[in-house]
C-alpha atoms as a PDB file:
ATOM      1  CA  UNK A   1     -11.732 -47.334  34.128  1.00  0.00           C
ATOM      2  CA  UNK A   2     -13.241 -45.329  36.865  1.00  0.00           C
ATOM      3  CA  UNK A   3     -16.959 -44.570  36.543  1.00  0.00           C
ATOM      4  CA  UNK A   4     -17.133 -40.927  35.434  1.00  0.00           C
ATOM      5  CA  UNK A   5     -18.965 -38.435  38.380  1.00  0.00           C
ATOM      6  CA  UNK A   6     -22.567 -37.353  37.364  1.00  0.00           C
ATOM      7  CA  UNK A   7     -23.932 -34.425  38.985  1.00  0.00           C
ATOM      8  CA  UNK A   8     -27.594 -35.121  39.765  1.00  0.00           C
ATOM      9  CA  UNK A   9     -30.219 -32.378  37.978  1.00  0.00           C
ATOM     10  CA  UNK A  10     -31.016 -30.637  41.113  1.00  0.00           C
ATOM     11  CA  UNK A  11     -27.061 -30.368  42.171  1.00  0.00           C
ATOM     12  CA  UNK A  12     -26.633 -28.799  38.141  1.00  0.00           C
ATOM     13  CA  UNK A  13     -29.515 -26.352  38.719  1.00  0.00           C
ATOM     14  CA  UNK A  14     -27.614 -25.105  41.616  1.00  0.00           C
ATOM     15  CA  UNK A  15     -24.706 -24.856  39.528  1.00  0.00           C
ATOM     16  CA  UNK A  16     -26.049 -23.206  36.868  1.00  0.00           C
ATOM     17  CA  UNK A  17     -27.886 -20.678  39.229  1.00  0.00           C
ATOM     18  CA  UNK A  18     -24.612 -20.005  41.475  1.00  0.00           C
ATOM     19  CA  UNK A  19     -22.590 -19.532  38.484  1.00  0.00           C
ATOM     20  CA  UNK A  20     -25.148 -17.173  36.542  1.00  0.00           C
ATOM     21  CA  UNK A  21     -25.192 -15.481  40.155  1.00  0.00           C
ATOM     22  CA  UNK A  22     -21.473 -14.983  39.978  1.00  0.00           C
ATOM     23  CA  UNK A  23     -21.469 -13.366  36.461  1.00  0.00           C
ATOM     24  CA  UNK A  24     -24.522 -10.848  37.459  1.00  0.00           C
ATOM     25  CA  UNK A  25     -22.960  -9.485  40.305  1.00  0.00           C
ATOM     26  CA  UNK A  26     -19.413  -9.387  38.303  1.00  0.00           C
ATOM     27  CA  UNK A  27     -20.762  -7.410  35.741  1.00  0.00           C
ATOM     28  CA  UNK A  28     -23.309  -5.241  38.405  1.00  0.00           C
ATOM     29  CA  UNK A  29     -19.486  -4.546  39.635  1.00  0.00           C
ATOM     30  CA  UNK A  30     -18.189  -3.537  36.576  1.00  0.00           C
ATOM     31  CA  UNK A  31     -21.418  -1.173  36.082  1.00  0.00           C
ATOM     32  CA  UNK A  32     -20.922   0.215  39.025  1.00  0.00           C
ATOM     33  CA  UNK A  33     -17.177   0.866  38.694  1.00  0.00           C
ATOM     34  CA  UNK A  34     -17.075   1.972  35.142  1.00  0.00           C
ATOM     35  CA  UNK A  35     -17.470   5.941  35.275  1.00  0.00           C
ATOM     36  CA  UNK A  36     -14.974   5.931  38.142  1.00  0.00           C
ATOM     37  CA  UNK A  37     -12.151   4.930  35.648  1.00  0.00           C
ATOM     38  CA  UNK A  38     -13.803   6.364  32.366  1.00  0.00           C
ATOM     39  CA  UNK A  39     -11.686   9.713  32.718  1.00  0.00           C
ATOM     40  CA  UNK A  40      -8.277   8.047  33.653  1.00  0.00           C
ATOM     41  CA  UNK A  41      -5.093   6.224  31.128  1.00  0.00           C
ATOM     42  CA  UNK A  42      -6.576   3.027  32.840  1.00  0.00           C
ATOM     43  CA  UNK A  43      -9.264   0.906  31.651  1.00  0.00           C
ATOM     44  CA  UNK A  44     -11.937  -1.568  33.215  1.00  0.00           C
ATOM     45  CA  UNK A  45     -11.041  -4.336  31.089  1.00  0.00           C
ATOM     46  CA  UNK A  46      -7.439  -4.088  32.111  1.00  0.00           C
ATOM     47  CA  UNK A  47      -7.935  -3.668  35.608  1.00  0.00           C
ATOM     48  CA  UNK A  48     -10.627  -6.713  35.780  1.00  0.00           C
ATOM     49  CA  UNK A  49      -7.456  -8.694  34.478  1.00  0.00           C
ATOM     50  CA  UNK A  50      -5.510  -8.038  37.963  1.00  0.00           C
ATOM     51  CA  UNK A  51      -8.410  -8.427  40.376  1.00  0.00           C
ATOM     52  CA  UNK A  52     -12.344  -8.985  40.149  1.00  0.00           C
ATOM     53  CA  UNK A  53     -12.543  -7.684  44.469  1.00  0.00           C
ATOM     54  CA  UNK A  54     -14.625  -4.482  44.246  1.00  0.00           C
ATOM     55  CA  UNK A  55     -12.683  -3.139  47.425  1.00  0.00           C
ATOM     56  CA  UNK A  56      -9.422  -3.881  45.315  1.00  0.00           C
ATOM     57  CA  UNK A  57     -10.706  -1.709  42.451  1.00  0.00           C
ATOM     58  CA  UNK A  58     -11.922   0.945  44.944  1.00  0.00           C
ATOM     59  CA  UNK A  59      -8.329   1.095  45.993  1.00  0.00           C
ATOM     60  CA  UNK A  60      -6.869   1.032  42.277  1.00  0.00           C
ATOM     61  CA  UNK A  61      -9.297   4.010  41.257  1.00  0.00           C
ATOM     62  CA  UNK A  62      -7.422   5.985  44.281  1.00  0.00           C
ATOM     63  CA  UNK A  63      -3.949   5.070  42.608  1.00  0.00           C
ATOM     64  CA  UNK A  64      -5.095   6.287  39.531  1.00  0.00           C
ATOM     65  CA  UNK A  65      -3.332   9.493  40.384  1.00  0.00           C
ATOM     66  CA  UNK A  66      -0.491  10.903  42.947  1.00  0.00           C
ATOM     67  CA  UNK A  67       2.385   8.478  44.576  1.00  0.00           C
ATOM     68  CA  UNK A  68       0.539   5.508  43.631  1.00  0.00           C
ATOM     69  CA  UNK A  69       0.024   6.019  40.368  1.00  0.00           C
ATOM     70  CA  UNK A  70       3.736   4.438  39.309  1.00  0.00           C
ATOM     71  CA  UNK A  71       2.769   1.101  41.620  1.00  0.00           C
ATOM     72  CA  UNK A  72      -0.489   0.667  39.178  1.00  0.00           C
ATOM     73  CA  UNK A  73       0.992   1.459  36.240  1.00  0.00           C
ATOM     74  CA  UNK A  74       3.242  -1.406  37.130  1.00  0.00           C
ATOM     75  CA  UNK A  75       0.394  -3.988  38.406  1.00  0.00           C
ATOM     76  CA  UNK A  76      -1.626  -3.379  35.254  1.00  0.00           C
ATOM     77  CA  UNK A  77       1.685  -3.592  32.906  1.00  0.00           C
ATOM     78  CA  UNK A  78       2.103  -7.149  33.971  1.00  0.00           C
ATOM     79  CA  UNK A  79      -0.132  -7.750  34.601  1.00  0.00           C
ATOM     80  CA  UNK A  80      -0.556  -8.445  38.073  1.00  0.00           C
ATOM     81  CA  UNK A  81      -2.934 -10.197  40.027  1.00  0.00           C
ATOM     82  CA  UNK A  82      -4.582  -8.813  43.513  1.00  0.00           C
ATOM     83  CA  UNK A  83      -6.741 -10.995  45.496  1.00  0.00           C
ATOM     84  CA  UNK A  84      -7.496 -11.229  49.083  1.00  0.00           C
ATOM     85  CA  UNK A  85      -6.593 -14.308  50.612  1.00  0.00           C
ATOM     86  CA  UNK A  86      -6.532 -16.466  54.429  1.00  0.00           C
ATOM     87  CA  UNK A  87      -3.082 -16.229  54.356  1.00  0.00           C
ATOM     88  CA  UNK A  88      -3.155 -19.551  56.676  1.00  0.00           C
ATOM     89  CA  UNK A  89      -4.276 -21.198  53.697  1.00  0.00           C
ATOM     90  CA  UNK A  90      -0.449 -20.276  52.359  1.00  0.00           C
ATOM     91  CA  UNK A  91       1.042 -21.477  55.522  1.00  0.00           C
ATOM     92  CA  UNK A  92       0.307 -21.136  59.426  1.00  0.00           C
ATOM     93  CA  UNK A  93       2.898 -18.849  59.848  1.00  0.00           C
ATOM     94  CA  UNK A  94       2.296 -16.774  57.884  1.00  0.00           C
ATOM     95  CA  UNK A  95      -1.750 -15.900  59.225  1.00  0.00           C
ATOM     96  CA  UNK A  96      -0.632 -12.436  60.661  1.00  0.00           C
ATOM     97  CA  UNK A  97       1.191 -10.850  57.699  1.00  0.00           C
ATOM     98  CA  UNK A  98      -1.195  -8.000  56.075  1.00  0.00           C
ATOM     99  CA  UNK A  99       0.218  -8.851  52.491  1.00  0.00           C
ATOM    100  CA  UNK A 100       2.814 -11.118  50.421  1.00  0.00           C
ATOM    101  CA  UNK A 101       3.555 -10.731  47.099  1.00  0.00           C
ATOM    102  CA  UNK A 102       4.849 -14.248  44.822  1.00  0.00           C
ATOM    103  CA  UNK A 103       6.273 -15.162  42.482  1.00  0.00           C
ATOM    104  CA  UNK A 104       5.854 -17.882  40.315  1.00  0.00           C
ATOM    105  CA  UNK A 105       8.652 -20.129  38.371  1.00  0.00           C
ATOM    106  CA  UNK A 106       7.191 -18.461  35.103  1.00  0.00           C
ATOM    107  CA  UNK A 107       7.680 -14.983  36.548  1.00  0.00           C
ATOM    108  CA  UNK A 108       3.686 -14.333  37.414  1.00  0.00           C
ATOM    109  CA  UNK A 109       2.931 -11.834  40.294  1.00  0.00           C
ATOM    110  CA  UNK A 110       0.081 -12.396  42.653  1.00  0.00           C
ATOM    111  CA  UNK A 111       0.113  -9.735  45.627  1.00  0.00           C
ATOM    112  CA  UNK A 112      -2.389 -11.795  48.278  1.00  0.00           C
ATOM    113  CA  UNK A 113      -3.784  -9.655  50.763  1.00  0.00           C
ATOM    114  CA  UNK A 114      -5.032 -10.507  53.832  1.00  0.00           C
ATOM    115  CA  UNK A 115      -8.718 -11.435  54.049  1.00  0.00           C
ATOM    116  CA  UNK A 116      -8.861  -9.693  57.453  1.00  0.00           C
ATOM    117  CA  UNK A 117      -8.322  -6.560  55.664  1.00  0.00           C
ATOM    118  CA  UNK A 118     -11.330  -6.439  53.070  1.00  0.00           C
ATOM    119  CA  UNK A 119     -13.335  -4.423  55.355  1.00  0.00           C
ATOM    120  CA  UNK A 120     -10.288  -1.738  55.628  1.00  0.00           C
ATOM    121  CA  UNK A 121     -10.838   1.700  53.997  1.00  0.00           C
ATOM    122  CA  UNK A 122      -9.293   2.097  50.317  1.00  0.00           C
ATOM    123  CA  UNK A 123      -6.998   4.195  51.141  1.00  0.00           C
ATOM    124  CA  UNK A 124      -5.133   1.713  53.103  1.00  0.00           C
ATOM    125  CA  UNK A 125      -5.407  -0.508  50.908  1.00  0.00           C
ATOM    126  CA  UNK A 126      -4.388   1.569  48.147  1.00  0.00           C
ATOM    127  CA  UNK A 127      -1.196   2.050  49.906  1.00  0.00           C
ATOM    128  CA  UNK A 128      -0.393  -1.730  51.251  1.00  0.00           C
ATOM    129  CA  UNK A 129      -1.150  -2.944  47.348  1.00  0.00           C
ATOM    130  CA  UNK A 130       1.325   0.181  46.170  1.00  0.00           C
ATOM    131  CA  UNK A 131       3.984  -1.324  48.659  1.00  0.00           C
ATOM    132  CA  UNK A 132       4.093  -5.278  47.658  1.00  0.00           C
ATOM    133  CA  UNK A 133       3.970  -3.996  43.502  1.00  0.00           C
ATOM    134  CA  UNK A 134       7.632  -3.299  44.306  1.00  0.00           C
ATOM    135  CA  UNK A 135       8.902  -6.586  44.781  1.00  0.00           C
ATOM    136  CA  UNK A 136       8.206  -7.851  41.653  1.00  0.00           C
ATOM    137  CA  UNK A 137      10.803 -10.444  41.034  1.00  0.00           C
ATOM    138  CA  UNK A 138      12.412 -13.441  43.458  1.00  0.00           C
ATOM    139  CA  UNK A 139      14.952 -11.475  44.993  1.00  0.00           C
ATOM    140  CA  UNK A 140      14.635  -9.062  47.706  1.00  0.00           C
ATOM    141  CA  UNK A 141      16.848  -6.804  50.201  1.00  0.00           C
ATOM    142  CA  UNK A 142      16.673  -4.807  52.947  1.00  0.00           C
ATOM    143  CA  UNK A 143      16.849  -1.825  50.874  1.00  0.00           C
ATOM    144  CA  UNK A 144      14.064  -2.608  48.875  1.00  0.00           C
ATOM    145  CA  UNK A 145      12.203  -3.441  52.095  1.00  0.00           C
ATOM    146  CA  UNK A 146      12.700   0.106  53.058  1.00  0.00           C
ATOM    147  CA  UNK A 147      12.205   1.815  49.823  1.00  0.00           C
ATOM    148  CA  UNK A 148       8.763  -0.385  50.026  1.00  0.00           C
ATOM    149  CA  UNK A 149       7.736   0.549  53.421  1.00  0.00           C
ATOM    150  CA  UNK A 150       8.903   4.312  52.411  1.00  0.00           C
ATOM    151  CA  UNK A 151       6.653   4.255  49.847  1.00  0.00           C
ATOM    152  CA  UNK A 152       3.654   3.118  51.206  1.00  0.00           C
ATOM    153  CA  UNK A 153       3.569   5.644  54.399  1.00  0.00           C
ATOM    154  CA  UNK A 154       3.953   8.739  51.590  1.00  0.00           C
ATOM    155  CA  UNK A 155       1.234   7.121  49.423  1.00  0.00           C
ATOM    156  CA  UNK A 156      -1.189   6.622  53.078  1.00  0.00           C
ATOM    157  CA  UNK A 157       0.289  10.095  53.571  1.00  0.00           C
ATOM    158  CA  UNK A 158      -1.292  11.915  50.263  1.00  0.00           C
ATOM    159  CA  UNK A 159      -4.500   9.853  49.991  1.00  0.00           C
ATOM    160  CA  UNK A 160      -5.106  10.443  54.068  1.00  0.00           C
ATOM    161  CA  UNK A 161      -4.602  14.387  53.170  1.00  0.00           C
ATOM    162  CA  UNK A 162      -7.356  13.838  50.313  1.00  0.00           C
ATOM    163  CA  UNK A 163      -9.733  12.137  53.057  1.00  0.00           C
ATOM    164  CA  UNK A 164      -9.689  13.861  56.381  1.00  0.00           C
ATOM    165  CA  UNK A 165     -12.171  11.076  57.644  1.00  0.00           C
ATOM    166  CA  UNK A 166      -9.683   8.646  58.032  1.00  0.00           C
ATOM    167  CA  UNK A 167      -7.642  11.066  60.817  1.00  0.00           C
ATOM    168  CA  UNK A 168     -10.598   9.837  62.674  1.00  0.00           C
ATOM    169  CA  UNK A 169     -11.169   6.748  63.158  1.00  0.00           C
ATOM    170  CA  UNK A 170     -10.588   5.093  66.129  1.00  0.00           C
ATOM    171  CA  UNK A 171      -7.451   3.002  67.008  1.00  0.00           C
ATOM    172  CA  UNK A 172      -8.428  -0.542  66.658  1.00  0.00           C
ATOM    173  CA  UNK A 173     -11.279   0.390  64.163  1.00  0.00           C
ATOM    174  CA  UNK A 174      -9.098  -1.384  61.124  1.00  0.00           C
ATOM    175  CA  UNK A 175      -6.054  -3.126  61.519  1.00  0.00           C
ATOM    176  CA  UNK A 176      -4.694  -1.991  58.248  1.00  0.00           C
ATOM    177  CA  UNK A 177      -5.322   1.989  59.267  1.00  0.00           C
ATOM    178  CA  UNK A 178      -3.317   1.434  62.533  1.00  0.00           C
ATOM    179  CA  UNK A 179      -0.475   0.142  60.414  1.00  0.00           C
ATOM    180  CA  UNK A 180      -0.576   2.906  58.186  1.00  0.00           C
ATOM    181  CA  UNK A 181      -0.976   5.779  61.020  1.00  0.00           C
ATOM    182  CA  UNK A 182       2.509   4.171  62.167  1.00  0.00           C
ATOM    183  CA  UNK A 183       4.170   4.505  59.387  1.00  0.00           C
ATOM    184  CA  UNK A 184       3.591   7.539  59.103  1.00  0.00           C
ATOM    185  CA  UNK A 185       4.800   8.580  62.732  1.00  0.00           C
ATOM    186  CA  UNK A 186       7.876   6.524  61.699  1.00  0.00           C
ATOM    187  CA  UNK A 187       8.673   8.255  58.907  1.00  0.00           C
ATOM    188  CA  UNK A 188       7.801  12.155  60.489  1.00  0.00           C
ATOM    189  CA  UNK A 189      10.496  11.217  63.180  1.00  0.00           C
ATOM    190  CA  UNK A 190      12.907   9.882  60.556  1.00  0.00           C
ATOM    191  CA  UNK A 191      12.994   6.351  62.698  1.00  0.00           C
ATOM    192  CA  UNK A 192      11.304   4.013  59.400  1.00  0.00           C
ATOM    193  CA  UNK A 193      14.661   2.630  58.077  1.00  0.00           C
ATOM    194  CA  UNK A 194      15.322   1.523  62.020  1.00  0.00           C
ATOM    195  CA  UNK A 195      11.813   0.315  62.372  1.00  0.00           C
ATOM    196  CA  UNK A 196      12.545  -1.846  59.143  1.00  0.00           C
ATOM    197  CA  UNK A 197      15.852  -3.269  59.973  1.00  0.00           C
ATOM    198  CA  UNK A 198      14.564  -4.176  63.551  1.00  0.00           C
ATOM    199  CA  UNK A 199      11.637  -6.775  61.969  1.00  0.00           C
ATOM    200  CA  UNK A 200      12.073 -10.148  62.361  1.00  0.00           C
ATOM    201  CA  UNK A 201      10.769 -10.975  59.113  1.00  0.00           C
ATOM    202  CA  UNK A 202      13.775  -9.755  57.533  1.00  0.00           C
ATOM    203  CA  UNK A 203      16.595 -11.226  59.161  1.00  0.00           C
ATOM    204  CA  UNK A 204      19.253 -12.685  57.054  1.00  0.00           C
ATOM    205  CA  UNK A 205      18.404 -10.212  54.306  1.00  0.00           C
ATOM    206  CA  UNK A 206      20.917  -9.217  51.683  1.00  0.00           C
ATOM    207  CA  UNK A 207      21.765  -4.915  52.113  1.00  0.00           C
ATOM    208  CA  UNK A 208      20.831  -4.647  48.102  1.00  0.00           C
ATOM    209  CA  UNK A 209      18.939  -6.772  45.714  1.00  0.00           C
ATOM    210  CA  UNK A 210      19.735  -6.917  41.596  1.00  0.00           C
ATOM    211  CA  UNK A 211      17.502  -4.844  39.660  1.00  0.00           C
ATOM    212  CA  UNK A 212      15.833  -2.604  42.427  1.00  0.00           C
ATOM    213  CA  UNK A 213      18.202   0.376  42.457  1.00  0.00           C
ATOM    214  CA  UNK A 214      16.585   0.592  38.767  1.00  0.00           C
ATOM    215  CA  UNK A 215      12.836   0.718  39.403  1.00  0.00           C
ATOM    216  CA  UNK A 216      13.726   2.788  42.225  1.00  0.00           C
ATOM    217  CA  UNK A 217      15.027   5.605  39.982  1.00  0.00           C
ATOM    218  CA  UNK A 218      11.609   5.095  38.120  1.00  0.00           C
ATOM    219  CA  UNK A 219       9.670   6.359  40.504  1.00  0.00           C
END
């Protein structure tokens, strides 16, 4: 039988003080975040279920109300989880995407978004997370793709008109925010469903996908 690993006293102190770090600042977190949700359907407790990233719940506090609203209904529902991730830790090729949502064997949702993005404002945020809640089972389509996309260029759309700020930030100042502002331009000149079908990320794609023409008619 192997001999069992013993964690020398200074190594536990360590431990004990990282951990006890970890549950101050989670609760400092919750503290902080409380009020914002205390006049909204959704609470804390719920929402610290589907992510414990204080940018995260920045961006579910915006989705508390207008477009978005549906897509966190949905996420807290589940629920699902939300957690920033280096998506080369998934797989190498997949290090550029902004955001993937899974899907486990046992039907569990985690939408991973990239780690790159955690400095990016809420609002885009808001809107990438409000995107990936719609592919919440195995099977996906070109028309969901573009419902999806769709979707998050009107939420970016409404939040952006809350927050003139964000009309002016640099190019190149976030990543995420430069995806967002072209979306948008897509969708003004009515060229998003072309933009879609032209990725190489979704070749081979089915047109439809079971199930989505029905939480499409939810929203």
């Amino acid at each position: 039988m192997p001999t069992p690993h013993i964690l020398p006293t200074s190594s536990l102190s360590r431990l004990q003080v990282a951990c006890s770090l970890l549950i101050f600042l989670a609760l400092a977190s919750a503290h902080f975040l409380a009020p914002a949700f205390s006049q909204t359907r959704y609470s804390l407790t719920a929402l610290l279920h589907c992510t414990r990233e204080e940018s995260i719940m920045k961006a579910f506090q915006l989705m508390t109300e207008g477009p978005a609203e549906s897509s966190l209904r949905q996420i807290v529902s589940k629920p699902v989880r939300v957690v920033f991730k280096d998506m080369r830790i998934l797989n190498k090729s997949l290090k550029n995407y902004d955001a993937l949502s899974w899907m486990s064997n046992q039907g569990e949702q985690v939408i991973f978004v990239n780690e790159k993005h955690r400095q990016a404002p809420p609002e885009a945020l808001a809107a990438l997370i409000a995107h990936e809640a719609m592919h919440d089972d195995a099977q996906n389509s070109l028309n969901e793709e573009i419902e999806s996309w769709r979707f998050e260029a009107t939420v970016w759309m409404a939040l952006k008109a809350k927050n003139p700020e964000l009309a002016k930030l640099a190019e190149g100042a976030h990543p995420l925010v430069d995806r967002e502002n072209r979306l948008e331009k897509e969708l003004k000149a009515g060229t998003l469903e072309a933009f879609v079908r032209s990725s190489p990320g979704y070749k081979g794609l089915p047109e439809t996908s079971p199930g989505f023409g029905e939480r499409k008619a939810m929203r």
